[in-house]
Protein backbone atom coordinates (compact mmCIF):
# COMPACT_ATOMS: atom_id res chain seq x y z
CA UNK A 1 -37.61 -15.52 3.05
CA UNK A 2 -40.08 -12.78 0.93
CA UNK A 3 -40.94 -15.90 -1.19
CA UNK A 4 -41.61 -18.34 1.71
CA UNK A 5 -43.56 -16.00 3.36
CA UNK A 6 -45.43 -14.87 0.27
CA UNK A 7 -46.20 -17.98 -0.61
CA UNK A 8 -47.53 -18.66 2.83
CA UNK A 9 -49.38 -15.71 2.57
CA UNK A 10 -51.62 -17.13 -0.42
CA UNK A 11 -51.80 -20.32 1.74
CA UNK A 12 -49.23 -22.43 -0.81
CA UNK A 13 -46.95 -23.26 1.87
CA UNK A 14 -48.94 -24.86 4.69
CA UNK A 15 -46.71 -27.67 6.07
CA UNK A 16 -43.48 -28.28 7.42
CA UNK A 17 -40.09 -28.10 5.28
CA UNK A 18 -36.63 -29.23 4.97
CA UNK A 19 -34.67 -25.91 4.09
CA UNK A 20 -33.44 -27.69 0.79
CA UNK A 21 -37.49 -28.47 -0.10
CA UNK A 22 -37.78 -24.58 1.16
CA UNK A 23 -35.17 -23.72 -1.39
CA UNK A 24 -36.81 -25.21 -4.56
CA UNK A 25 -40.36 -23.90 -3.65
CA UNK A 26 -38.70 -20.26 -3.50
CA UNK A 27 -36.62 -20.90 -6.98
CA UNK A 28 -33.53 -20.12 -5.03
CA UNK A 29 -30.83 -22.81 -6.34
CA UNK A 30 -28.57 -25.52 -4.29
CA UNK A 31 -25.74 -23.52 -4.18
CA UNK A 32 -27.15 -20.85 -2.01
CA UNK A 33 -28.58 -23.26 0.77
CA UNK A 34 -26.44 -21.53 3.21
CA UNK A 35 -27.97 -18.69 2.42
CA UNK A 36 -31.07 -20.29 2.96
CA UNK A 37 -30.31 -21.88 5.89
CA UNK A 38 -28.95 -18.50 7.41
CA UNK A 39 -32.65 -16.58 6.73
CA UNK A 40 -34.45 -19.29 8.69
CA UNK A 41 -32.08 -18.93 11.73
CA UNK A 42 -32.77 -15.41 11.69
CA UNK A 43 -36.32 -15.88 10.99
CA UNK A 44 -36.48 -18.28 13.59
CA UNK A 45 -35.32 -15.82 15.96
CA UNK A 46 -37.77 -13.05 15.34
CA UNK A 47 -40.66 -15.79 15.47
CA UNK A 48 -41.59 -15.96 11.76
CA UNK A 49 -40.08 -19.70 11.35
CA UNK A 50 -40.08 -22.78 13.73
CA UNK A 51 -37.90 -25.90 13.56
CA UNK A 52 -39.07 -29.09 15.16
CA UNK A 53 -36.86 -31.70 16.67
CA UNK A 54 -36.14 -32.74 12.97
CA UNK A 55 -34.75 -30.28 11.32
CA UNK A 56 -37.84 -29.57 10.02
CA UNK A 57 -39.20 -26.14 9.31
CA UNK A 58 -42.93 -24.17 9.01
CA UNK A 59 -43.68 -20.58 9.06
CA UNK A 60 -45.23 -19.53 12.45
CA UNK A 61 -46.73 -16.31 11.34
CA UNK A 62 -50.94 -16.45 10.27
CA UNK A 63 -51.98 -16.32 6.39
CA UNK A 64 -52.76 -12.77 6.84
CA UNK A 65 -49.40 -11.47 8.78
CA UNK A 66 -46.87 -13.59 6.55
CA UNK A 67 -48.98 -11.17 3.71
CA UNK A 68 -48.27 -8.27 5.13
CA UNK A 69 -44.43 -9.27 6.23
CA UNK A 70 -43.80 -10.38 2.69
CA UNK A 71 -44.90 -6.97 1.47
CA UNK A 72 -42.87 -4.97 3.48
CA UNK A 73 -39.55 -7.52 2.62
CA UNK A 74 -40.01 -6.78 -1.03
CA UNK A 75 -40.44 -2.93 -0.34
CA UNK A 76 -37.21 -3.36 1.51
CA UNK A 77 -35.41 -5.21 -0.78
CA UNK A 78 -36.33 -2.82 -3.79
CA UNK A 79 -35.08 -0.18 -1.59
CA UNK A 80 -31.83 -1.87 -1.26
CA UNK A 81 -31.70 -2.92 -4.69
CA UNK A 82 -32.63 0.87 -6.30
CA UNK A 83 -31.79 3.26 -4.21
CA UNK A 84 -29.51 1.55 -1.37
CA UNK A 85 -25.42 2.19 -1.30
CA UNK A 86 -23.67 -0.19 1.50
CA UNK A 87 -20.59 2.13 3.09
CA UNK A 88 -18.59 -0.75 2.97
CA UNK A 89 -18.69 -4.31 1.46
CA UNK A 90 -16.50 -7.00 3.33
CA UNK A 91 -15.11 -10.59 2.89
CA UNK A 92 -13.88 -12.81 5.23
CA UNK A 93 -10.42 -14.42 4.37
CA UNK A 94 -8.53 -16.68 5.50
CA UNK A 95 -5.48 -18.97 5.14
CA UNK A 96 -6.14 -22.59 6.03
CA UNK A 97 -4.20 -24.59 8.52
CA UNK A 98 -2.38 -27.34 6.82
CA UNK A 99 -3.86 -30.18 5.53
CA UNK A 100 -5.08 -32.45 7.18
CA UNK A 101 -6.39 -29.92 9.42
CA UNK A 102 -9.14 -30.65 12.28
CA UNK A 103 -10.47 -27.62 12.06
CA UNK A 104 -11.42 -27.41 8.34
CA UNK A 105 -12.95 -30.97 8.92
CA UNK A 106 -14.98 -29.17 11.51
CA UNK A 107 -15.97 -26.14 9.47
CA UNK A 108 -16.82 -29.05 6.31
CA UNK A 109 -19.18 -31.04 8.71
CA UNK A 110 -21.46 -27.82 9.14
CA UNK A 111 -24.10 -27.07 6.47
CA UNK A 112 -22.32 -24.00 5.42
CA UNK A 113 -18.89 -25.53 4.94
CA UNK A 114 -16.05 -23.24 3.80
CA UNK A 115 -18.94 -21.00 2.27
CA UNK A 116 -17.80 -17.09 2.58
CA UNK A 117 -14.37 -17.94 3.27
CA UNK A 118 -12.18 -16.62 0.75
CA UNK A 119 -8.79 -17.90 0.55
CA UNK A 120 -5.80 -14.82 1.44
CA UNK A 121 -3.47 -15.91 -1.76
CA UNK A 122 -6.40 -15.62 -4.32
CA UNK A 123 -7.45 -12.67 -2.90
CA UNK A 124 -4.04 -10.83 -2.74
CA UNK A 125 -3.76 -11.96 -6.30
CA UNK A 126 -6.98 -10.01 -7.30
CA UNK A 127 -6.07 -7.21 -5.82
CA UNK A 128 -2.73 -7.02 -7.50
CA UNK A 129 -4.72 -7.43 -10.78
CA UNK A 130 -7.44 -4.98 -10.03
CA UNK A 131 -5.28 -1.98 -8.91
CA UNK A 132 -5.47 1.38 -11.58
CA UNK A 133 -3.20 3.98 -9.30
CA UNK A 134 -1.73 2.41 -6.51
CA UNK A 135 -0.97 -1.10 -5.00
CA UNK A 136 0.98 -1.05 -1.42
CA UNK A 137 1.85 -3.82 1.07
CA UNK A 138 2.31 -3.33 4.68
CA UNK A 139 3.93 -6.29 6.38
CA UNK A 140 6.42 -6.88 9.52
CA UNK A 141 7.45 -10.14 8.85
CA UNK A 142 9.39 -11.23 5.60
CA UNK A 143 10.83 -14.85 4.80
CA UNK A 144 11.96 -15.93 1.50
CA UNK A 145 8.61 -17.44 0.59
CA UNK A 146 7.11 -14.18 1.16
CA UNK A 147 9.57 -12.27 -0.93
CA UNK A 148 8.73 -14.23 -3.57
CA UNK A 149 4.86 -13.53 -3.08
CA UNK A 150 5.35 -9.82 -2.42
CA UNK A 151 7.88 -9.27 -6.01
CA UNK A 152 4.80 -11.72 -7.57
CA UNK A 153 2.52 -9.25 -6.29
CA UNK A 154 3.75 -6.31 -7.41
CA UNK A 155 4.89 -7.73 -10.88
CA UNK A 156 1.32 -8.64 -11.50
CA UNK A 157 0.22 -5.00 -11.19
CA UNK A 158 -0.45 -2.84 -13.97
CA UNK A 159 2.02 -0.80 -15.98
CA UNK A 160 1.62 2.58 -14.65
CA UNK A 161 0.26 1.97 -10.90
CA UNK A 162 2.62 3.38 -8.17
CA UNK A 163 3.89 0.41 -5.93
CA UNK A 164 4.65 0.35 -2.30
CA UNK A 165 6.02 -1.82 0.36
CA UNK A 166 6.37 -0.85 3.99
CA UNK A 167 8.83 -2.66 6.51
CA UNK A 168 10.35 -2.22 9.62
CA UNK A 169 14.12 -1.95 10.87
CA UNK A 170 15.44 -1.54 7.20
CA UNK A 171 14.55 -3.72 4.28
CA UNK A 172 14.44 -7.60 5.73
CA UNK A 173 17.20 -9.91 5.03
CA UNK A 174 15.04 -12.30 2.50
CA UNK A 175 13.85 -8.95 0.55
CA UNK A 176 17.33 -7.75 0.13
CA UNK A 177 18.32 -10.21 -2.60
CA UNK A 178 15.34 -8.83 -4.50
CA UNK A 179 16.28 -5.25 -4.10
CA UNK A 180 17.30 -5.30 -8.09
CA UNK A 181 14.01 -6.27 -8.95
CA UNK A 182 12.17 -3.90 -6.59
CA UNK A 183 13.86 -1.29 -7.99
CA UNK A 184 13.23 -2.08 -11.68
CA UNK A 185 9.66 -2.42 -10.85
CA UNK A 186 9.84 0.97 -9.46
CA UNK A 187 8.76 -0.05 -5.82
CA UNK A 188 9.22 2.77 -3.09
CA UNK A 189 10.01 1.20 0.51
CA UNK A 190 9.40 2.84 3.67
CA UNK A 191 10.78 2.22 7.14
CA UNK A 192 8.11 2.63 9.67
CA UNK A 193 10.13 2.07 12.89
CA UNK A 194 11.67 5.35 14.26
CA UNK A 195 13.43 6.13 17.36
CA UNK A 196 11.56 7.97 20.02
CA UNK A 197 12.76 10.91 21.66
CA UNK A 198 10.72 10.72 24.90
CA UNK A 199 12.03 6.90 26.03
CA UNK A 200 14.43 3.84 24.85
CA UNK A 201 11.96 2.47 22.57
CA UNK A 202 10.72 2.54 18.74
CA UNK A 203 7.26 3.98 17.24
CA UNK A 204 6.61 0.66 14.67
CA UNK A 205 3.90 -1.16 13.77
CA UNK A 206 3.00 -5.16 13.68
CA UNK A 207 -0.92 -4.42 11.14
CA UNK A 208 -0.41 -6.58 7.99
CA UNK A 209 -2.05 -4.22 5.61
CA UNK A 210 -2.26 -4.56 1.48
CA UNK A 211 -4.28 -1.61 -0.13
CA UNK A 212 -5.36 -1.20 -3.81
CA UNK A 213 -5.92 2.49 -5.04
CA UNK A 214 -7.93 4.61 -2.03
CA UNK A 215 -10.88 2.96 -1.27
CA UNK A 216 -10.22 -1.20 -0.85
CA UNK A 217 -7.56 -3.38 1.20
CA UNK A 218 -6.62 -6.51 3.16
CA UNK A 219 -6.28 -6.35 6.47
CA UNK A 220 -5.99 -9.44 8.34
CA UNK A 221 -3.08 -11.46 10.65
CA UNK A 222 -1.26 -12.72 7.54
CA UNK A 223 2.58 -12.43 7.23
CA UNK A 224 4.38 -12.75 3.91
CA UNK A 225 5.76 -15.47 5.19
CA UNK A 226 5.19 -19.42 4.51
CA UNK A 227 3.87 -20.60 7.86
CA UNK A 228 0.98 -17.71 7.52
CA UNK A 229 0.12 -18.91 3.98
CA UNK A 230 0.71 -22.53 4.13
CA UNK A 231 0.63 -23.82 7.66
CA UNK A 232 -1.50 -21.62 10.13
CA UNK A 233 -5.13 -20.67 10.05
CA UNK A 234 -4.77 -16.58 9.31
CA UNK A 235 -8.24 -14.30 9.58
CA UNK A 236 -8.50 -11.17 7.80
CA UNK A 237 -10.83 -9.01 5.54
CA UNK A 238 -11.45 -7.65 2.18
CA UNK A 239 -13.10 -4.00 2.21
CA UNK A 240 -14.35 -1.64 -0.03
CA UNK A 241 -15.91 1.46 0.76
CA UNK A 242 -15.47 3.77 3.58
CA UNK A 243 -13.80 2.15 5.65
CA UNK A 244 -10.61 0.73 3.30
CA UNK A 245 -10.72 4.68 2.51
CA UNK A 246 -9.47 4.96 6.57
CA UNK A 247 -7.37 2.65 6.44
CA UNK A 248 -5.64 4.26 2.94
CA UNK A 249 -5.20 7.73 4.67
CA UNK A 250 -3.89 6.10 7.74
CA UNK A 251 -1.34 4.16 5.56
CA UNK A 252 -0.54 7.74 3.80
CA UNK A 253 0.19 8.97 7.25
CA UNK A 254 2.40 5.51 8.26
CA UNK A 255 4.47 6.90 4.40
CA UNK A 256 4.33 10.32 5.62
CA UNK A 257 6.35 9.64 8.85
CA UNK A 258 8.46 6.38 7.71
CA UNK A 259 12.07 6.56 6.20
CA UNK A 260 12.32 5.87 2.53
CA UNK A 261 14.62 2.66 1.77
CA UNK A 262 17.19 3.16 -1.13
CA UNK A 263 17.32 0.34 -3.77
């Protein structure tokens, strides 16, 4: 919106706008009309944009205040770009119902569409790829399909990073035929489900977690199972920054107290 309202603030943008016409006149290309279309909801809220009846859109703010508004969007963003650090950057994922599926019909009718929406296989994949010291998976629910995906995982990790896999009640029935090949890849496997002393019950854990190194990770609803990455709509997130770093110690601490698996 600095260009809009820059350009309003010389008087070059007097009329009223379709956010696509918007998008030219600021230089900003097609593929980031969501983007677009995002800033004048927002503007729109804090009174610097209207939209008519049509869809239609035209800066609210006077010549001299979309100036001075302008001004202080490009001193922000040159703070952000110079001198800013975000704590944390994050990416929605997600696994998509199967096809045909009502609800990504829904999402494809919007404007945005399936925008921002990264898809939990790719993203597992890059992770695997991208680790340089350590690569673990957290996950309660194993079936075959997801045995596959977890030894595809951790095969596609680099010679040299340390690889770990957490379960629960022992190593799960469709991860025991692949027991050979976890141990050749040199996978350690914890057991985080342990008897407690104070009642008839387990300390366990039902977080789907994967973590790369000590300051990134996946955590979402997604089993390593079929139905979570073929047929059911899964939600989860991609972070790096302060905030994976948590959720590294706290996996450290889930090792820390677990029972190793022998291979």
């Amino acid at each position: 919106m600095e260009t809009a309202l820059a350009m309003a603030g010389s008087g070059k943008l007097p009329g009223r706008y379709d956010a696509r016409e918007i998008a030219r006149l600021s230089g900003i290309s097609g593929a980031r009309l969501p983007a677009v279309v995002a800033a004048l909801q927002a503007s729109e809220v804090i009174g610097a944009m209207v939209r008519d009846d049509h869809g239609m859109w035209a800066v609210a703010l006077s010549q001299d205040v979309s100036r001075d508004v302008a001004l202080l969007m490009r001193g922000a963003r040159l703070y952000q770009e110079r001198f800013h650090t975000d704590a944390n950057t994050v990416e929605v994922v997600i696994s998509r119902p199967a096809a045909p599926s009502q609800l990504i019909a829904e999402l494809e009718r919007t404007l945005e569409g399936l925008w921002g929406f990264e898809e939990t296989a790719l993203m597992l994949g890059q992770m695997a790829a991208s680790a340089t010291c350590r690569f673990s998976v957290m996950t309660p629910f194993v079936d075959e399909d997801g045995a596959e995906r977890i030894v595809s995982l951790l095969e596609a990790t680099r010679p040299g990073v340390s690889r770990e896999l957490v379960v629960r009640d022992g190593l799960p029935a469709a991860l025991a035929g692949k027991a050979s090949e976890l141990k050749a890849l040199g996978v350690s496997v914890y057991d985080f489900r342990i008897p407690r002393s104070d009642r008839p019950e387990n300390e366990t854990f039902h977080a789907k977690v994967v973590r790369v190194d000590a300051s990134e990770c996946y955590a979402g609803s997604s089993n390593m199972t079929k139905w979570s990455f073929e047929y059911s709509l899964e939600l989860g997130f991609h972070v790096r920054g302060a905030a994976a770093a948590r959720v590294s110690q706290l996996l450290d601490a889930v090792m820390a107290v677990s029972v190793r698996v022998p291979l």
